[in-house]
PDB file of N, CA and C in Angstrom:
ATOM      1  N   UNK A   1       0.830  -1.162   0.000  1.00  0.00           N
ATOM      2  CA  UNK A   1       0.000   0.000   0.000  1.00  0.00           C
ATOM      3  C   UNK A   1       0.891   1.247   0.000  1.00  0.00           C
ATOM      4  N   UNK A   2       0.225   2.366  -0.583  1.00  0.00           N
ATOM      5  CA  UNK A   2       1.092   3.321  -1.184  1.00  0.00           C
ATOM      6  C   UNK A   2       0.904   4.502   0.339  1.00  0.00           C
ATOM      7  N   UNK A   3       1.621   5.084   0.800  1.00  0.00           N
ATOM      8  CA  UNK A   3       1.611   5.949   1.914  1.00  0.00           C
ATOM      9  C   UNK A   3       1.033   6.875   0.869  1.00  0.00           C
ATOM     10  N   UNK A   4       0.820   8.177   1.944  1.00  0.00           N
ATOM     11  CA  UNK A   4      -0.221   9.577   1.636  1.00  0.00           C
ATOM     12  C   UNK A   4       1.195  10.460   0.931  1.00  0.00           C
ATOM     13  N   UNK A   5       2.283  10.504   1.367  1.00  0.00           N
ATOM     14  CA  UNK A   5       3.050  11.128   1.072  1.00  0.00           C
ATOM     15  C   UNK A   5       3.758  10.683  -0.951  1.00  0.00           C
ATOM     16  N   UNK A   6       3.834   9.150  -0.979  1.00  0.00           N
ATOM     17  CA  UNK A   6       3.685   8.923  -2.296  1.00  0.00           C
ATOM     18  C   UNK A   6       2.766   9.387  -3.090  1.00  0.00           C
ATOM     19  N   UNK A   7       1.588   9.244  -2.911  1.00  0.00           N
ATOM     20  CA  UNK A   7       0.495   9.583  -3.623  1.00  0.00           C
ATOM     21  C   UNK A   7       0.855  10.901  -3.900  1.00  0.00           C
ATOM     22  N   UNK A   8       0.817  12.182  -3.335  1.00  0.00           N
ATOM     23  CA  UNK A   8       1.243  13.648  -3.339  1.00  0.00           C
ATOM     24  C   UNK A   8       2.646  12.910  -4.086  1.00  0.00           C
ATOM     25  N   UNK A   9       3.557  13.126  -3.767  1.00  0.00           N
ATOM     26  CA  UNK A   9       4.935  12.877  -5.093  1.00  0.00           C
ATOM     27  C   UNK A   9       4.209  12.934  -5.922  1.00  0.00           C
ATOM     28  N   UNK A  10       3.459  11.799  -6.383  1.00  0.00           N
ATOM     29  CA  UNK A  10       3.207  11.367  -8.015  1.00  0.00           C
ATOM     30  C   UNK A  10       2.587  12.624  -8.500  1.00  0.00           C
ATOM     31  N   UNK A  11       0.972  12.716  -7.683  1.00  0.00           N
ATOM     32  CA  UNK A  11       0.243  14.165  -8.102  1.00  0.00           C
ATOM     33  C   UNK A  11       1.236  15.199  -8.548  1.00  0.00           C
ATOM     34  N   UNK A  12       1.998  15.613  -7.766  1.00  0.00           N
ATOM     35  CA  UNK A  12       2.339  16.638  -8.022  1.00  0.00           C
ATOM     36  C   UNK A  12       4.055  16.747  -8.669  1.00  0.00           C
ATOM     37  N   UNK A  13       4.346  15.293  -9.427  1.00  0.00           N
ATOM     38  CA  UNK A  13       5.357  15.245  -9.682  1.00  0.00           C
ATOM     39  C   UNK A  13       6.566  15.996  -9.563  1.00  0.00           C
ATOM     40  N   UNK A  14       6.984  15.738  -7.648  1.00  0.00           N
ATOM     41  CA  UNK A  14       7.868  16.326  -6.700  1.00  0.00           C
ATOM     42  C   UNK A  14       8.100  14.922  -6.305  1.00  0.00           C
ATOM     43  N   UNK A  15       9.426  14.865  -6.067  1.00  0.00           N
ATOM     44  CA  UNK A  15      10.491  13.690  -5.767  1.00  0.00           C
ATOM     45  C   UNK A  15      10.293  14.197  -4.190  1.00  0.00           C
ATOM     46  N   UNK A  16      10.781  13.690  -2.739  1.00  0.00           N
ATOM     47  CA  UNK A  16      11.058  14.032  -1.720  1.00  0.00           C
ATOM     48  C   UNK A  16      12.017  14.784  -1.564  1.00  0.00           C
ATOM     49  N   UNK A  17      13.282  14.641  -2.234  1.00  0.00           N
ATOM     50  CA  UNK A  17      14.176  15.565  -2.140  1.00  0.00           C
ATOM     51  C   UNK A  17      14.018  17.382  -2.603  1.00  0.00           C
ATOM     52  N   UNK A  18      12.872  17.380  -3.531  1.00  0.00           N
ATOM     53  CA  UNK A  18      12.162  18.378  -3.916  1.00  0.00           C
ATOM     54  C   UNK A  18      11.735  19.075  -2.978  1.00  0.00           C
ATOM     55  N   UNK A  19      11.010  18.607  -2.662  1.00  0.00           N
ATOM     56  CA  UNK A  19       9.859  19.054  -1.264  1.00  0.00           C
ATOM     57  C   UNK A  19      10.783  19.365   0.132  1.00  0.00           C
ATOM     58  N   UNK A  20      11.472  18.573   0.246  1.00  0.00           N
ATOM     59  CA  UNK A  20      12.594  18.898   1.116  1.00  0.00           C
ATOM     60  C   UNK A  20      13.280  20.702   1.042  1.00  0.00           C
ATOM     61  N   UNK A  21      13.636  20.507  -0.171  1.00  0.00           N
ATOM     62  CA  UNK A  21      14.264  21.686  -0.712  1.00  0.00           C
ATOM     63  C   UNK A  21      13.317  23.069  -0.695  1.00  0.00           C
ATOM     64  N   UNK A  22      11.936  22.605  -1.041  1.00  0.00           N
ATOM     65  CA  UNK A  22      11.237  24.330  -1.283  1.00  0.00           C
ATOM     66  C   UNK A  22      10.565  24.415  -0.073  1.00  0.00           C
ATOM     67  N   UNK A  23      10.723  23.290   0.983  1.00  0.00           N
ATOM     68  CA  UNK A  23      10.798  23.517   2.531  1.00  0.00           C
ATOM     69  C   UNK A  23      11.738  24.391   3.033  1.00  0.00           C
ATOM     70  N   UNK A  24      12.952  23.860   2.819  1.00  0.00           N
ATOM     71  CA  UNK A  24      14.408  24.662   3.166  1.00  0.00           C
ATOM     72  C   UNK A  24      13.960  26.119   2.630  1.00  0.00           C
ATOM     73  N   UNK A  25      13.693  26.248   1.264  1.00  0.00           N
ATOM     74  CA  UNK A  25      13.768  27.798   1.169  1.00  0.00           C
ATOM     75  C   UNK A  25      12.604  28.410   1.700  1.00  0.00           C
ATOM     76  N   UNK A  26      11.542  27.949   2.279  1.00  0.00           N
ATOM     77  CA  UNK A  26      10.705  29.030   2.842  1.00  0.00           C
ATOM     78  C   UNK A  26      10.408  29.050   4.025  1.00  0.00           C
ATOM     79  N   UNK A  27      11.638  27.993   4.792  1.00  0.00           N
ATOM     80  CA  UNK A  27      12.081  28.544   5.701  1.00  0.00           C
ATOM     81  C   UNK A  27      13.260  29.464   6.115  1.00  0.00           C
ATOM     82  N   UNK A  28      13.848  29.373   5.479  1.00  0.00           N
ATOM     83  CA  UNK A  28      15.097  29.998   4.847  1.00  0.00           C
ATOM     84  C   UNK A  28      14.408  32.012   4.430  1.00  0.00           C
ATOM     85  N   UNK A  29      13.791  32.037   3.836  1.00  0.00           N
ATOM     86  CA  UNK A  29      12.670  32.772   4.008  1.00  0.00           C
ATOM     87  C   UNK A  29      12.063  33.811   4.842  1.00  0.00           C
ATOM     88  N   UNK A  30      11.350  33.088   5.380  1.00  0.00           N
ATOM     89  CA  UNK A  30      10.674  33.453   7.328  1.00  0.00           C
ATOM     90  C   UNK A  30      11.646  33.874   7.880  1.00  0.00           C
ATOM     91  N   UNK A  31      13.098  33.076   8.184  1.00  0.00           N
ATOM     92  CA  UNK A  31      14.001  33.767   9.040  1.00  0.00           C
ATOM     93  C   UNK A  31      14.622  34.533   8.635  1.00  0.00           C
ATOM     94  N   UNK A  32      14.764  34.907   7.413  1.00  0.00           N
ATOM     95  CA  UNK A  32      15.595  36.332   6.824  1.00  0.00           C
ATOM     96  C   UNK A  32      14.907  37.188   6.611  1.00  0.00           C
ATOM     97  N   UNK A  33      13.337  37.249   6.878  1.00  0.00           N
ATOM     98  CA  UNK A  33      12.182  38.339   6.884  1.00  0.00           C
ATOM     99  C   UNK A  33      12.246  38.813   8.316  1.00  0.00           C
ATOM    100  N   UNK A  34      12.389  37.774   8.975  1.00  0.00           N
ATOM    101  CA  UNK A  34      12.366  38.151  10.940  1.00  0.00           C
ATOM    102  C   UNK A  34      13.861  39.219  10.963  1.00  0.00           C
ATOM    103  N   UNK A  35      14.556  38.811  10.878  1.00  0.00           N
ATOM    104  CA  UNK A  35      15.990  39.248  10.825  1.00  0.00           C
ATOM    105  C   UNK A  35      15.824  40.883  10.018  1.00  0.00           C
ATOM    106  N   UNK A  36      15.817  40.451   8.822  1.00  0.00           N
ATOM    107  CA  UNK A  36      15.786  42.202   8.314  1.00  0.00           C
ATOM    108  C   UNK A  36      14.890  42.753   8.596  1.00  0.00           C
ATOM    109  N   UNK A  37      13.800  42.429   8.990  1.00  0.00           N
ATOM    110  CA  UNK A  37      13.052  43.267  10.002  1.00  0.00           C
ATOM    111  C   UNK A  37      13.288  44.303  11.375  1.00  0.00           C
ATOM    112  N   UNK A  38      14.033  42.743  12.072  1.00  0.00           N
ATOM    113  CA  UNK A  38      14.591  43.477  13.323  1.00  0.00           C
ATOM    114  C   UNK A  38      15.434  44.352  13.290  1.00  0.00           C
ATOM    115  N   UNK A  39      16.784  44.678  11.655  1.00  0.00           N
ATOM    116  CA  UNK A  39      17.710  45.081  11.529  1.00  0.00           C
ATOM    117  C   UNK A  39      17.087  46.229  11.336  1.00  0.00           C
ATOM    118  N   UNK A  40      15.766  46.275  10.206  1.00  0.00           N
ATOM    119  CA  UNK A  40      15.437  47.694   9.993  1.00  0.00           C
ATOM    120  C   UNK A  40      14.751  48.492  10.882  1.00  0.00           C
ATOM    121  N   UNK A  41      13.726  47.561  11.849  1.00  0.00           N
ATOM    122  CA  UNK A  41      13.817  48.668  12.957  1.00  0.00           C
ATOM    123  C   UNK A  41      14.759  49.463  13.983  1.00  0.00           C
ATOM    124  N   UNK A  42      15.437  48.856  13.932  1.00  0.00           N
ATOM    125  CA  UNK A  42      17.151  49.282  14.891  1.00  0.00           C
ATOM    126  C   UNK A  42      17.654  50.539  13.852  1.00  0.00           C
ATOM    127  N   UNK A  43      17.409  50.032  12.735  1.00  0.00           N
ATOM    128  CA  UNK A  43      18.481  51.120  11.339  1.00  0.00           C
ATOM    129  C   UNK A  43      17.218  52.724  11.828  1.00  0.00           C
ATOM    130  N   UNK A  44      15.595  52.596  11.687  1.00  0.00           N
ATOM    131  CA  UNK A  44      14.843  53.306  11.987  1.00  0.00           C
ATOM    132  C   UNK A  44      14.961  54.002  13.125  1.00  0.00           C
ATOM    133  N   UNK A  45      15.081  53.137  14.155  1.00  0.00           N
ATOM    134  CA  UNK A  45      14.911  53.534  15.693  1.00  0.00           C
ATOM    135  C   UNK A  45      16.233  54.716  15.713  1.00  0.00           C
ATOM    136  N   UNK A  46      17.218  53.995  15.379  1.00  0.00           N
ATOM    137  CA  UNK A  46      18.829  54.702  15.622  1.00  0.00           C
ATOM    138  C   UNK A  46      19.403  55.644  14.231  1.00  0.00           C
ATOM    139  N   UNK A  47      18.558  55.936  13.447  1.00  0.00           N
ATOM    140  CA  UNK A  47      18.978  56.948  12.359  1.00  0.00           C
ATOM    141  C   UNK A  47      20.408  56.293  11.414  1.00  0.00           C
ATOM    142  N   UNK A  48      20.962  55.067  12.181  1.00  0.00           N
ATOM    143  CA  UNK A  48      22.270  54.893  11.409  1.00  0.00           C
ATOM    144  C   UNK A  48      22.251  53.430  11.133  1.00  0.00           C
ATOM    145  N   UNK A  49      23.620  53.253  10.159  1.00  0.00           N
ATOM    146  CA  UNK A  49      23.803  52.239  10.359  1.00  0.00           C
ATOM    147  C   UNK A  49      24.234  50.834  11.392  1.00  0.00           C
ATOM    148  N   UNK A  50      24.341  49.743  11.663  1.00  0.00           N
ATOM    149  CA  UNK A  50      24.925  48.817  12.572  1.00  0.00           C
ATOM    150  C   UNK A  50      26.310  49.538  12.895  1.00  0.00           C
ATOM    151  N   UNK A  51      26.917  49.299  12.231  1.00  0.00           N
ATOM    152  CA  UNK A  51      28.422  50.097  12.059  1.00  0.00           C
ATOM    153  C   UNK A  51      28.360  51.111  12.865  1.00  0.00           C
ATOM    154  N   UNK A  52      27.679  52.133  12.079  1.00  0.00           N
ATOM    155  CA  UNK A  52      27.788  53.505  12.584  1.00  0.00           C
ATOM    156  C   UNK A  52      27.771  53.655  14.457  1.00  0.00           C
ATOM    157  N   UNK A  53      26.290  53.006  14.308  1.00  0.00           N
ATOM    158  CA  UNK A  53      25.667  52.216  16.162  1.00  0.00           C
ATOM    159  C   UNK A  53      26.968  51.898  16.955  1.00  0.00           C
ATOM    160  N   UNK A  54      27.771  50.469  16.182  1.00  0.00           N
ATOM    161  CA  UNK A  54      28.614  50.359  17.281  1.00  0.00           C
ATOM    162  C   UNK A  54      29.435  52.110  17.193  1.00  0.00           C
ATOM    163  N   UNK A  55      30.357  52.321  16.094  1.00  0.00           N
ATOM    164  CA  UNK A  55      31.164  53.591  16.629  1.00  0.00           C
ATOM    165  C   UNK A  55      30.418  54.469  17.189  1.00  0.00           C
ATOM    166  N   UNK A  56      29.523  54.548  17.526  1.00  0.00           N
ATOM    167  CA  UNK A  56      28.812  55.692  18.689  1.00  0.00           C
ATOM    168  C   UNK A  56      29.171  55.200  20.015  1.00  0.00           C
ATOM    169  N   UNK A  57      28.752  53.709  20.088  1.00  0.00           N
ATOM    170  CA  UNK A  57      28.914  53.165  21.398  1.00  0.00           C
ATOM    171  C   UNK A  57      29.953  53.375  21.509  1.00  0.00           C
ATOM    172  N   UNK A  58      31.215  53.295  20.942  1.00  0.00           N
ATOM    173  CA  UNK A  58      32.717  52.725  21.545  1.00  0.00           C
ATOM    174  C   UNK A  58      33.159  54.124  21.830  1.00  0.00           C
ATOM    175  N   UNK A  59      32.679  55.500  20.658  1.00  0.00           N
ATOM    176  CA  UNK A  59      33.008  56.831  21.905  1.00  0.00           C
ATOM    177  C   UNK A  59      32.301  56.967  22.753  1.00  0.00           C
ATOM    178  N   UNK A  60      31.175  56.140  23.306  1.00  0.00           N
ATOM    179  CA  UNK A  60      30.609  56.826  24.409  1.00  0.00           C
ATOM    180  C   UNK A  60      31.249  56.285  25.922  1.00  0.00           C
ATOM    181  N   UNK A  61      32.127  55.325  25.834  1.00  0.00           N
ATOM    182  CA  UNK A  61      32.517  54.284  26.635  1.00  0.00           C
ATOM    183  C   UNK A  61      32.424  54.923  28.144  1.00  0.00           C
ATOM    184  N   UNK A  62      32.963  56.108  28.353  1.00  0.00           N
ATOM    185  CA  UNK A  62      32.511  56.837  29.919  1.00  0.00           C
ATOM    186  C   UNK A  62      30.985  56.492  29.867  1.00  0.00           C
ATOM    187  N   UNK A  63      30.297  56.371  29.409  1.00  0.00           N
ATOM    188  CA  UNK A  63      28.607  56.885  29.815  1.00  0.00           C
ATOM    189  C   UNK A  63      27.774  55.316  29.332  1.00  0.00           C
ATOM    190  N   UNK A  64      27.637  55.065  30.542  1.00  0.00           N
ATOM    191  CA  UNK A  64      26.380  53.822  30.373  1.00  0.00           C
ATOM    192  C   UNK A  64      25.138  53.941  29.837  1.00  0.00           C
ATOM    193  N   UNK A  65      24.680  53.395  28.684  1.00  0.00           N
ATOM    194  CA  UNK A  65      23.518  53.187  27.926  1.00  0.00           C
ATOM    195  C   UNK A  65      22.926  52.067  28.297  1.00  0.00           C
ATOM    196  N   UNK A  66      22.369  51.612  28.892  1.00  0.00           N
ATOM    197  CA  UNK A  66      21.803  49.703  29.354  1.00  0.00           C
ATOM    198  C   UNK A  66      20.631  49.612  27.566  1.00  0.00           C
ATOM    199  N   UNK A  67      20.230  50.717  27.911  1.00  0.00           N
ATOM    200  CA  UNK A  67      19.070  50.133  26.451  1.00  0.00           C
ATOM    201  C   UNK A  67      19.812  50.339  25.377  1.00  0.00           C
ATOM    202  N   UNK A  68      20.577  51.103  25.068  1.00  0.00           N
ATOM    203  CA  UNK A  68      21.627  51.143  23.688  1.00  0.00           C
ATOM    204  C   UNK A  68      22.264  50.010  23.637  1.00  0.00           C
ATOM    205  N   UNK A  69      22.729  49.985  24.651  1.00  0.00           N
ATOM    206  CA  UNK A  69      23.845  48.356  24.841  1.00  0.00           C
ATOM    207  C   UNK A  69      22.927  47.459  24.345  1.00  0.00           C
ATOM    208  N   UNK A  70      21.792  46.707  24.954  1.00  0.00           N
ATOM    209  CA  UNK A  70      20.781  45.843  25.108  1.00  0.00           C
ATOM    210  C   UNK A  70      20.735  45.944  23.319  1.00  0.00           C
ATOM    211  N   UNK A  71      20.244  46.902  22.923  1.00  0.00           N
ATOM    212  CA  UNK A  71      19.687  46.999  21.401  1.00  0.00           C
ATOM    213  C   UNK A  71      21.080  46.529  20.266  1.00  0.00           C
ATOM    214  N   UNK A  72      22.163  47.122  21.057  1.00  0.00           N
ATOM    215  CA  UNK A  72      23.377  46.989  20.024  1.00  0.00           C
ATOM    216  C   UNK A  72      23.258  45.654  20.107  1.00  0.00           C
ATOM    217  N   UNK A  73      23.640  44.335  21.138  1.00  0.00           N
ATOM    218  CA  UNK A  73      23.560  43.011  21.007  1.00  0.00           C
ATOM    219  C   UNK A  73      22.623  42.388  20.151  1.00  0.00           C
ATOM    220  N   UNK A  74      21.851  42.891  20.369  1.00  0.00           N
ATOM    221  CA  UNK A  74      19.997  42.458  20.239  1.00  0.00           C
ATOM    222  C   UNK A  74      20.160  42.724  17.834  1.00  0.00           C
ATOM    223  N   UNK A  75      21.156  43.512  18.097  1.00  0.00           N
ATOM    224  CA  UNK A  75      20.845  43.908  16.292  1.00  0.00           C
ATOM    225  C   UNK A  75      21.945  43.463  16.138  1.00  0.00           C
ATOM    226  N   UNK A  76      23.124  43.588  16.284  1.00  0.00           N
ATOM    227  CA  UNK A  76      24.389  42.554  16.118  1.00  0.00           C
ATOM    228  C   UNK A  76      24.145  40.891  16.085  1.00  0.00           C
ATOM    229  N   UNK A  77      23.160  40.412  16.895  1.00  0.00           N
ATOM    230  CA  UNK A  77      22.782  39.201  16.411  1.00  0.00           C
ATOM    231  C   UNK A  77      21.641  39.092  15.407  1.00  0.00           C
ATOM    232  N   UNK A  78      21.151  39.998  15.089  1.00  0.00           N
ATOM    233  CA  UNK A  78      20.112  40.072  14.050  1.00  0.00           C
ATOM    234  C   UNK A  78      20.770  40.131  12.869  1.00  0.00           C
ATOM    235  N   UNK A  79      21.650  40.965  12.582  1.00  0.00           N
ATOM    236  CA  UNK A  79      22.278  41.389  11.482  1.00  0.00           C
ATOM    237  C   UNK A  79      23.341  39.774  11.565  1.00  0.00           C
ATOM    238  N   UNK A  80      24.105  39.457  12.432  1.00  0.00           N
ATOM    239  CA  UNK A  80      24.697  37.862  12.106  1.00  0.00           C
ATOM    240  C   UNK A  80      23.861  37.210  11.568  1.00  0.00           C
ATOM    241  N   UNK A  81      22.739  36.661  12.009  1.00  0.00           N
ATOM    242  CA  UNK A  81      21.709  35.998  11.756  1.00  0.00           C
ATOM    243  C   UNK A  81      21.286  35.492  10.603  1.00  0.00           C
ATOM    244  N   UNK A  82      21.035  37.199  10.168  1.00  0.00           N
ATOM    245  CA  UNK A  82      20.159  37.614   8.894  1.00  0.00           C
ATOM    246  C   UNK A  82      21.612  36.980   7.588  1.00  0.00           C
ATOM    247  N   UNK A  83      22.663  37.260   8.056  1.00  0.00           N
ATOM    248  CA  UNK A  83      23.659  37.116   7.103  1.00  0.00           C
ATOM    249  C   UNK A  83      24.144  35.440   6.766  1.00  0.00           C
ATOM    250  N   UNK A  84      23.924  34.677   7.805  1.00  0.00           N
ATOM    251  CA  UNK A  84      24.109  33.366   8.069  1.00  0.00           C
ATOM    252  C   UNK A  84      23.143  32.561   7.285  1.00  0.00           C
ATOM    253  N   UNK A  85      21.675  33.297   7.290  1.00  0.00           N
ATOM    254  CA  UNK A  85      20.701  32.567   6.815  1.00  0.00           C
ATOM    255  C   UNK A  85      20.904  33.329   5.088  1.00  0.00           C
ATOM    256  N   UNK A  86      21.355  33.874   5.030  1.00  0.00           N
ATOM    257  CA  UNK A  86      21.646  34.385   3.467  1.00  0.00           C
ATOM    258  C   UNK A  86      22.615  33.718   2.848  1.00  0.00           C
ATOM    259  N   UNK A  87      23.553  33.078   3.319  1.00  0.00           N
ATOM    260  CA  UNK A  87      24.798  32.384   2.771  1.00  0.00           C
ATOM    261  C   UNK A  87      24.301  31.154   2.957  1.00  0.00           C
ATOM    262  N   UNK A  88      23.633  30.373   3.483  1.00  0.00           N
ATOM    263  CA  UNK A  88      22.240  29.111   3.675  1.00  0.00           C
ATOM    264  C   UNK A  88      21.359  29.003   2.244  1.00  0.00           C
ATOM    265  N   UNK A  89      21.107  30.652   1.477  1.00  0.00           N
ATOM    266  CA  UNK A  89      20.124  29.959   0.910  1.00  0.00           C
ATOM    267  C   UNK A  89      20.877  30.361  -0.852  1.00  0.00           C
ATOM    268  N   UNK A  90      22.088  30.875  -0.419  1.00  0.00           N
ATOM    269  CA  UNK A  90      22.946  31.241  -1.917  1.00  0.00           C
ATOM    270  C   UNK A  90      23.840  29.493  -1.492  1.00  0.00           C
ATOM    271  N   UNK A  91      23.847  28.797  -0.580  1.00  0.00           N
ATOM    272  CA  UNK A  91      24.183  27.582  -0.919  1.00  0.00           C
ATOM    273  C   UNK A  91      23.542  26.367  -0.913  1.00  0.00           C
ATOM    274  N   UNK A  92      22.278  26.143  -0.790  1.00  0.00           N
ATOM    275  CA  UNK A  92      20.937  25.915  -0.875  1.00  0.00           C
ATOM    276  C   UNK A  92      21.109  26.037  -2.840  1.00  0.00           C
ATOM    277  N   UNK A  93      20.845  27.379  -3.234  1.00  0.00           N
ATOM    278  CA  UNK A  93      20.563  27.674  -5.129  1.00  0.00           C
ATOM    279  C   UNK A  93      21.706  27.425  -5.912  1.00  0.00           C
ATOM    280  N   UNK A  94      23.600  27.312  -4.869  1.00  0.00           N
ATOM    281  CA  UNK A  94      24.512  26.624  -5.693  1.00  0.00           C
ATOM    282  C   UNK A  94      24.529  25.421  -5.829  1.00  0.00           C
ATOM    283  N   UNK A  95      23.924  24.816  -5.043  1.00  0.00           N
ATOM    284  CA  UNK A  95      24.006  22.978  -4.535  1.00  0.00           C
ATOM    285  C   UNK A  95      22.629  22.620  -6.379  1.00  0.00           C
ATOM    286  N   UNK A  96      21.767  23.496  -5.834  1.00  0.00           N
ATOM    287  CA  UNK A  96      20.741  22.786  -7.144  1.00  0.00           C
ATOM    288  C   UNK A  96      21.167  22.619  -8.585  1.00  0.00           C
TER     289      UNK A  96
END
């Protein structure tokens, strides 16, 4: 007996490894929409770039910011993130 998941293959003449794959990219997707999201509200919130953000912080080093700080981490891993899952899906479209 043929599983539910064969049946769909045939219909829709998609191999598993297929389906696998346009899984990967839209998840691949979702998390680089979350990510440049978070980056562009930080770019909004703070008038500048990531870059720019940290060199503000590093002259301000006398003067404690807890929510600047908090936000710089908070978009420094967004912006990693966002970049990690981008080199994921340019090797994801070299592999095909």
């Amino acid at each position: 007996m043929r599983s539910a998941a064969e049946g769909i293959y045939e219909k829709t003449e998609q191999t598993e490894t297929m389906v696998l794959r346009e899984h990967a990219i839209l998840t691949i997707h979702t998390k680089l929409s979350r990510y440049e999201s978070e980056c562009a509200l930080f770019e909004k919130k703070y008038g500048v770039s990531l870059e720019s953000f940290r060199n503000r912080l590093e002259q301000k080093m006398n003067s404690e910011s807890f929510m600047e700080e908090d936000d710089f981490l908070d978009w420094e891993y967004a912006d990693s993130a966002m970049n990690w899952w981008r080199l994921k899906m340019k090797e994801l479209y070299r592999d095909h």
